[in-house]
N, C-alpha and C. Protein backbone atom coordinates (compact mmCIF):
# COMPACT_ATOMS: atom_id res chain seq x y z
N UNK A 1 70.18 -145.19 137.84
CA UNK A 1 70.34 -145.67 136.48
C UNK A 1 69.40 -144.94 135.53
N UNK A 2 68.54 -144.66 135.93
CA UNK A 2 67.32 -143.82 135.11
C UNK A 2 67.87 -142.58 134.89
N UNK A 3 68.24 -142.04 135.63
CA UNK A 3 69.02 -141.17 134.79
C UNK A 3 70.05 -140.68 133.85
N UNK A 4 70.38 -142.08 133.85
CA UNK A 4 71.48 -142.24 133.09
C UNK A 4 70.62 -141.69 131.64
N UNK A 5 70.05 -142.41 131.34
CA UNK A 5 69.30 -142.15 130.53
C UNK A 5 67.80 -141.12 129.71
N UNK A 6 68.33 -140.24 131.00
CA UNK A 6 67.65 -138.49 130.58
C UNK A 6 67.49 -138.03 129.51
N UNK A 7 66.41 -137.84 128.73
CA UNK A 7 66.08 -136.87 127.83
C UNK A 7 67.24 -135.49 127.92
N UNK A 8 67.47 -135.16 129.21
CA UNK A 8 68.18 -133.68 129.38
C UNK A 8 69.71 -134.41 129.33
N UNK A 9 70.01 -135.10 129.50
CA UNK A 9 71.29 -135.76 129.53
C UNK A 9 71.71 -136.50 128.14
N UNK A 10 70.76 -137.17 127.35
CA UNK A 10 71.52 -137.35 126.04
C UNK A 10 71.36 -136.38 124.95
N UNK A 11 72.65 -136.40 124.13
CA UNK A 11 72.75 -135.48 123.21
C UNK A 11 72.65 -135.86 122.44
N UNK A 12 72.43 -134.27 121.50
CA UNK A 12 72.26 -134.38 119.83
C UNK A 12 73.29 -133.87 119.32
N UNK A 13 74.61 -133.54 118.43
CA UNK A 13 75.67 -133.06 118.42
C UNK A 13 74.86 -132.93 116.44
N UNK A 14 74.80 -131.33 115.80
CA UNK A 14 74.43 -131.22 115.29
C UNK A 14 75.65 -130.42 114.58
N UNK A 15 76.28 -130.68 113.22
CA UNK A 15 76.79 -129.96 112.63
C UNK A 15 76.47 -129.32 110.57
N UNK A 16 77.21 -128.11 111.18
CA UNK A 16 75.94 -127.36 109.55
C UNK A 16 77.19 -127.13 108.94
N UNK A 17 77.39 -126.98 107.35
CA UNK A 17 78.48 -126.47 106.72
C UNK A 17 78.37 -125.84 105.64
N UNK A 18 78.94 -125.14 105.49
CA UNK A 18 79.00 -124.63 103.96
C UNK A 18 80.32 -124.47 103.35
N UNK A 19 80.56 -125.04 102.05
CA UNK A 19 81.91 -125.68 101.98
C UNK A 19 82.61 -125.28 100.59
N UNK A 20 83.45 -124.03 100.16
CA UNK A 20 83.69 -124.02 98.94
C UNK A 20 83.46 -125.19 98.08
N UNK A 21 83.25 -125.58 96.64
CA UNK A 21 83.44 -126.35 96.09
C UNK A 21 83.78 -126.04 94.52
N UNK A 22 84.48 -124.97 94.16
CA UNK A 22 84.80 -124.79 93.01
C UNK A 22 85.68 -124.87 92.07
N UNK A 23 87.18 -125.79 93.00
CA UNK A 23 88.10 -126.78 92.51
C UNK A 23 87.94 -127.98 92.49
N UNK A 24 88.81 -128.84 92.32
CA UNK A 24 89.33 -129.93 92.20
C UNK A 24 89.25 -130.50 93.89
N UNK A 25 90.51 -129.45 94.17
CA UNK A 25 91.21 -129.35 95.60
C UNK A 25 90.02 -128.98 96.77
N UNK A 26 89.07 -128.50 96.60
CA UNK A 26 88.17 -127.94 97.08
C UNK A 26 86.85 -128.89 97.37
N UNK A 27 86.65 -129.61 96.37
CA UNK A 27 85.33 -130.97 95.78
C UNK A 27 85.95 -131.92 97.31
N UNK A 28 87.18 -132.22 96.66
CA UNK A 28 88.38 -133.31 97.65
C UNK A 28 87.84 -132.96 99.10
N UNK A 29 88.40 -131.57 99.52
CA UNK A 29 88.20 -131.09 101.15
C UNK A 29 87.02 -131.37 101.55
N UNK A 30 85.71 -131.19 100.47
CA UNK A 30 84.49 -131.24 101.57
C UNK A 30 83.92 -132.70 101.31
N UNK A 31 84.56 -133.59 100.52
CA UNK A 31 84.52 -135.05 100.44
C UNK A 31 84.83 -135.82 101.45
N UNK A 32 85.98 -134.79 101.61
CA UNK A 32 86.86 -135.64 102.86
C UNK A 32 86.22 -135.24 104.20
N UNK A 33 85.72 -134.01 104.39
CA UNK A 33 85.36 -133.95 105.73
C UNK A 33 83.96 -134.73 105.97
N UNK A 34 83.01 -134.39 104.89
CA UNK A 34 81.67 -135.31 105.21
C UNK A 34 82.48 -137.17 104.98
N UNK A 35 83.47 -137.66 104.70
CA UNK A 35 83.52 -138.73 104.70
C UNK A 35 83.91 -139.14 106.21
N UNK A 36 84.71 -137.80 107.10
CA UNK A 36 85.38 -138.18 108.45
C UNK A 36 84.01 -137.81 109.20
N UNK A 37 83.01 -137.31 109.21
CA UNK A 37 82.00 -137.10 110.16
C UNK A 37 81.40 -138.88 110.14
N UNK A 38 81.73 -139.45 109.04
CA UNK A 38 80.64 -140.38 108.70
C UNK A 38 81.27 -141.73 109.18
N UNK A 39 82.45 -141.21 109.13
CA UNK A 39 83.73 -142.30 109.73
C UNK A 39 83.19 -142.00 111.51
N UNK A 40 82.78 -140.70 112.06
CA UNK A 40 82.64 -140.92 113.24
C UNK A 40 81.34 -140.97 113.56
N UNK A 41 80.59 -141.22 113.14
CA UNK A 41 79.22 -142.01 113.45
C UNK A 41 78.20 -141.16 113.21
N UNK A 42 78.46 -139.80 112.17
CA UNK A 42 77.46 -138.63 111.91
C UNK A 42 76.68 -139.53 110.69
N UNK A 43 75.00 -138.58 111.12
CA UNK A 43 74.17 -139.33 109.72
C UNK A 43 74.01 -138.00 109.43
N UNK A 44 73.75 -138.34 107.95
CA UNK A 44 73.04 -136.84 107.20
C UNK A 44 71.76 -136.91 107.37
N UNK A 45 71.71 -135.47 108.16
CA UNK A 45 69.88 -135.07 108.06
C UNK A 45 69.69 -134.41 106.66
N UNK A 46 70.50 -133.28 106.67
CA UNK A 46 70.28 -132.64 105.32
C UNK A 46 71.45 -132.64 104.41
N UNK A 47 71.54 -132.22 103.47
CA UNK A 47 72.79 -132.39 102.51
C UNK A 47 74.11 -131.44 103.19
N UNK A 48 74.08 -130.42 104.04
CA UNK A 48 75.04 -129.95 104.66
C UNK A 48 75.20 -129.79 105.72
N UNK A 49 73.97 -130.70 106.66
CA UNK A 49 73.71 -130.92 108.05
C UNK A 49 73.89 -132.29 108.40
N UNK A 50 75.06 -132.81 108.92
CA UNK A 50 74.86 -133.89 110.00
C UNK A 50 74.83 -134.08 111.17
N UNK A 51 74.46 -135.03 111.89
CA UNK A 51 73.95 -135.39 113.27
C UNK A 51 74.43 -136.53 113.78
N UNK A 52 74.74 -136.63 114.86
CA UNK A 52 75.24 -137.71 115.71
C UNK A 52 74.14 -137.61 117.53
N UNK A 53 74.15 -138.39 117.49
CA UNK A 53 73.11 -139.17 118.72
C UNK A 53 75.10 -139.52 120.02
N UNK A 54 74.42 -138.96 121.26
CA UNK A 54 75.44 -138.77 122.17
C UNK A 54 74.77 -139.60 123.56
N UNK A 55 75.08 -140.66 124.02
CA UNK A 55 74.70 -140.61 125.23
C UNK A 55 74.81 -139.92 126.81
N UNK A 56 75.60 -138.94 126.72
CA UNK A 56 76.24 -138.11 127.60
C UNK A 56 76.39 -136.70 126.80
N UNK A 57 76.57 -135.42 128.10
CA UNK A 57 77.22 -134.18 127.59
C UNK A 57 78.94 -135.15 127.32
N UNK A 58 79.55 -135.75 127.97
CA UNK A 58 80.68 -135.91 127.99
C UNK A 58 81.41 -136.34 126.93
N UNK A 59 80.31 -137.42 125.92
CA UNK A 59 80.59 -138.02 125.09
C UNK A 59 80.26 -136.74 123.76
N UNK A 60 79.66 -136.22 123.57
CA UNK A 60 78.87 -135.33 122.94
C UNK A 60 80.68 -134.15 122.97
N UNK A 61 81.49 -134.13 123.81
CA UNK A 61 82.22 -133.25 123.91
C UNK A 61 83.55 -134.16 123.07
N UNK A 62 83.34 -135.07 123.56
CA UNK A 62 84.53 -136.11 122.61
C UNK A 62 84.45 -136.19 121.13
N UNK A 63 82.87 -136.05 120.61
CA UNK A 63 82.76 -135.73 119.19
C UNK A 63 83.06 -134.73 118.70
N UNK A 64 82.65 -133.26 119.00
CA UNK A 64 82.92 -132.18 118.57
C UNK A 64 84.28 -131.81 118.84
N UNK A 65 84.92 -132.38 119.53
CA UNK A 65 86.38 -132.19 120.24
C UNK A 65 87.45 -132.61 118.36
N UNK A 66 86.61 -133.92 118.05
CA UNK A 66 86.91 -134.73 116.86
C UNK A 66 87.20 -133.87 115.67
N UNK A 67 85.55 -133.16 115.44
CA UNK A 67 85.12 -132.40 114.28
C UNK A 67 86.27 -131.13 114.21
N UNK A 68 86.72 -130.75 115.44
CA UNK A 68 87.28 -129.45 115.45
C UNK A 68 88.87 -129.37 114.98
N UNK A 69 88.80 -131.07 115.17
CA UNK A 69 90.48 -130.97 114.75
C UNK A 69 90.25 -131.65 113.05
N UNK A 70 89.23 -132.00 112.53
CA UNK A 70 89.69 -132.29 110.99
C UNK A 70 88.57 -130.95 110.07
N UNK A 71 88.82 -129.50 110.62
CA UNK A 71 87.81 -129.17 110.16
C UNK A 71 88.43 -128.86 108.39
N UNK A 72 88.01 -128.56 107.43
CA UNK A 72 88.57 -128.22 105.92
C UNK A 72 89.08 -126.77 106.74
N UNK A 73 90.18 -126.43 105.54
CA UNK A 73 90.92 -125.05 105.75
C UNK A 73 90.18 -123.80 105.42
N UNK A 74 89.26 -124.07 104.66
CA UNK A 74 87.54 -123.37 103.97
C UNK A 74 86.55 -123.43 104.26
N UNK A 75 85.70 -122.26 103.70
CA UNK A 75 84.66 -122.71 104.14
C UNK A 75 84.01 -121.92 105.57
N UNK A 76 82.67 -122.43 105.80
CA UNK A 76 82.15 -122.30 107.31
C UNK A 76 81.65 -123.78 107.64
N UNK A 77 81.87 -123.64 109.33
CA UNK A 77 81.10 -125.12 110.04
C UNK A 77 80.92 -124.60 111.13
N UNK A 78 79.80 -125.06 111.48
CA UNK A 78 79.20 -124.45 112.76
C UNK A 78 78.84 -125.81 113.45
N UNK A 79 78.99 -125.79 114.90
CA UNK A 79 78.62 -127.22 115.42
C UNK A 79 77.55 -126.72 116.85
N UNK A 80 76.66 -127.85 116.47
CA UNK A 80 75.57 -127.16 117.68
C UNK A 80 75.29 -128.73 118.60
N UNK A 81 75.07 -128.26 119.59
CA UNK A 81 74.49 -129.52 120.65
C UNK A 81 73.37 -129.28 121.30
N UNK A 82 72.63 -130.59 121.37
CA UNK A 82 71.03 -129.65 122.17
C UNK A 82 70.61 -130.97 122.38
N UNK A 83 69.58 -131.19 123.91
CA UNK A 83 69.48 -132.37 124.57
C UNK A 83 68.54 -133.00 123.77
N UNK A 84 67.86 -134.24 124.28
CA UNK A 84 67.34 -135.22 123.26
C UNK A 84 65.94 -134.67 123.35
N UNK A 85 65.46 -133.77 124.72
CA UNK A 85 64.27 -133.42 125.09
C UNK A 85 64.10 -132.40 123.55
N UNK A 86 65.07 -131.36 123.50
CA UNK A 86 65.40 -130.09 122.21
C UNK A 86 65.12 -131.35 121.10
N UNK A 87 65.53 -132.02 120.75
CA UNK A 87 65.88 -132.21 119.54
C UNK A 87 64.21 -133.23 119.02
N UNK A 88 63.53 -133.84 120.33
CA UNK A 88 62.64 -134.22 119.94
C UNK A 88 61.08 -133.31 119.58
N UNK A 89 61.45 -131.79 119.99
CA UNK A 89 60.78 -130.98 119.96
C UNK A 89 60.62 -130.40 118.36
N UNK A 90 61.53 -130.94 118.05
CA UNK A 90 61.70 -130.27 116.76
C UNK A 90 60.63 -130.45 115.52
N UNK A 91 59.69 -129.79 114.84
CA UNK A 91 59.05 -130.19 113.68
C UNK A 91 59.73 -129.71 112.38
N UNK A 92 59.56 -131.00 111.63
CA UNK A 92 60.07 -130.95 110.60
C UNK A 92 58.68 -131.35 109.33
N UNK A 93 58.74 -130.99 108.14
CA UNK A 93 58.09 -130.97 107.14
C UNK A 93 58.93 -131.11 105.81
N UNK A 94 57.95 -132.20 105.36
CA UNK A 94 58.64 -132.69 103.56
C UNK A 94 57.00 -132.10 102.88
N UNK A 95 57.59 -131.42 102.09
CA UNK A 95 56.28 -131.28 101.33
C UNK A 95 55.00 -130.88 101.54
N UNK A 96 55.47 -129.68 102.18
CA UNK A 96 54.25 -129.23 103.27
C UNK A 96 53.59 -130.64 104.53
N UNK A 97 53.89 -131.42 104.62
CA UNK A 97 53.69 -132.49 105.21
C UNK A 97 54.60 -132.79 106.51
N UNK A 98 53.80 -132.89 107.71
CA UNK A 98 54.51 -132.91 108.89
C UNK A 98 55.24 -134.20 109.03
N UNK A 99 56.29 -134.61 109.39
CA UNK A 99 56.38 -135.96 109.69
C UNK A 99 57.47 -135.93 110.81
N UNK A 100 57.60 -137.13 111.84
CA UNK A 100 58.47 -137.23 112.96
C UNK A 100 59.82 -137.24 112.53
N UNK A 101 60.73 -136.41 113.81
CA UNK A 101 61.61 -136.45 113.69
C UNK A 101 62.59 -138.16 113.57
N UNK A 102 64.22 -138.08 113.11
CA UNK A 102 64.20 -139.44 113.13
C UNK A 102 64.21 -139.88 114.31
N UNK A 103 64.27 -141.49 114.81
CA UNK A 103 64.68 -142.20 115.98
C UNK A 103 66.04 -142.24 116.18
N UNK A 104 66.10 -141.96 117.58
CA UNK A 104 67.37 -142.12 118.00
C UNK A 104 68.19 -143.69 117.42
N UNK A 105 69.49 -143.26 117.18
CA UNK A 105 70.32 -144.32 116.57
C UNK A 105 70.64 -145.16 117.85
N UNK A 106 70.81 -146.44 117.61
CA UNK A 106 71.19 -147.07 118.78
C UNK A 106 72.46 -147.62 118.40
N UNK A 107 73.16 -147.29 119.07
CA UNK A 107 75.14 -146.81 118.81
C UNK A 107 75.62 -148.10 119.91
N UNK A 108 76.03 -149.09 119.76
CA UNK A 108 76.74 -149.95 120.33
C UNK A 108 77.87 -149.17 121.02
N UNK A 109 78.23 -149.02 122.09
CA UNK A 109 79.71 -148.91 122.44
C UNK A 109 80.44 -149.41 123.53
N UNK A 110 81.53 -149.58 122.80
CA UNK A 110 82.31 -150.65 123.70
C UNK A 110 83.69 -149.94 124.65
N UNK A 111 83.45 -150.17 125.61
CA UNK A 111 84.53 -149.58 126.60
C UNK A 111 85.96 -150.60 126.86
């Protein structure tokens, strides 16, 4: 059971975008896609980076599996995954100021 719960075994499912926005039609597409990441349980780290918390590679493959089929017709998206051990390694800074990465989300799920 302890392993179930591995640092090397849960994921971080990390996606980056950059998203025309110089129509109408265009505003719409990247509305709509940050609204479907958010529909599937992505938080915003940064304004064109969101993140989702995975308890498995397996599950972690069911999300990006998600992202790949509503991606906008524009644009770039890049999707990255990296274990919880990677992702807690990470330093981040506001204001020249170090501060911890966030806490893992605790995601109810029901089978």
């Amino acid at each position: 059971m302890q392993d179930r719960f591995s640092e090397y075994r849960i994921m971080w499912v990390l996606v980056f975008f950059d998203l025309p926005t110089d129509t109408k039609k265009e505003r719409k597409e990247a509305a709509d896609f940050r609204k479907r990441l958010i529909v599937d349980g992505f938080i915003m780290f940064q304004f064109s980076i969101y993140m989702r918390h995975c308890p498995s590679v397996e599950n972690a493959e069911v999300h990006i599996k998600r992202v790949k089929n509503f991606l906008p017709p524009s644009g770039q998206v890049g999707i990255l995954s990296i274990t919880d051990k990677q992702f807690g390694s990470m330093e981040l800074f506001t204001e020249k100021k170090h501060r911890e990465p966030p806490t893992e989300n605790l995601q109810l799920e029901l089978f």
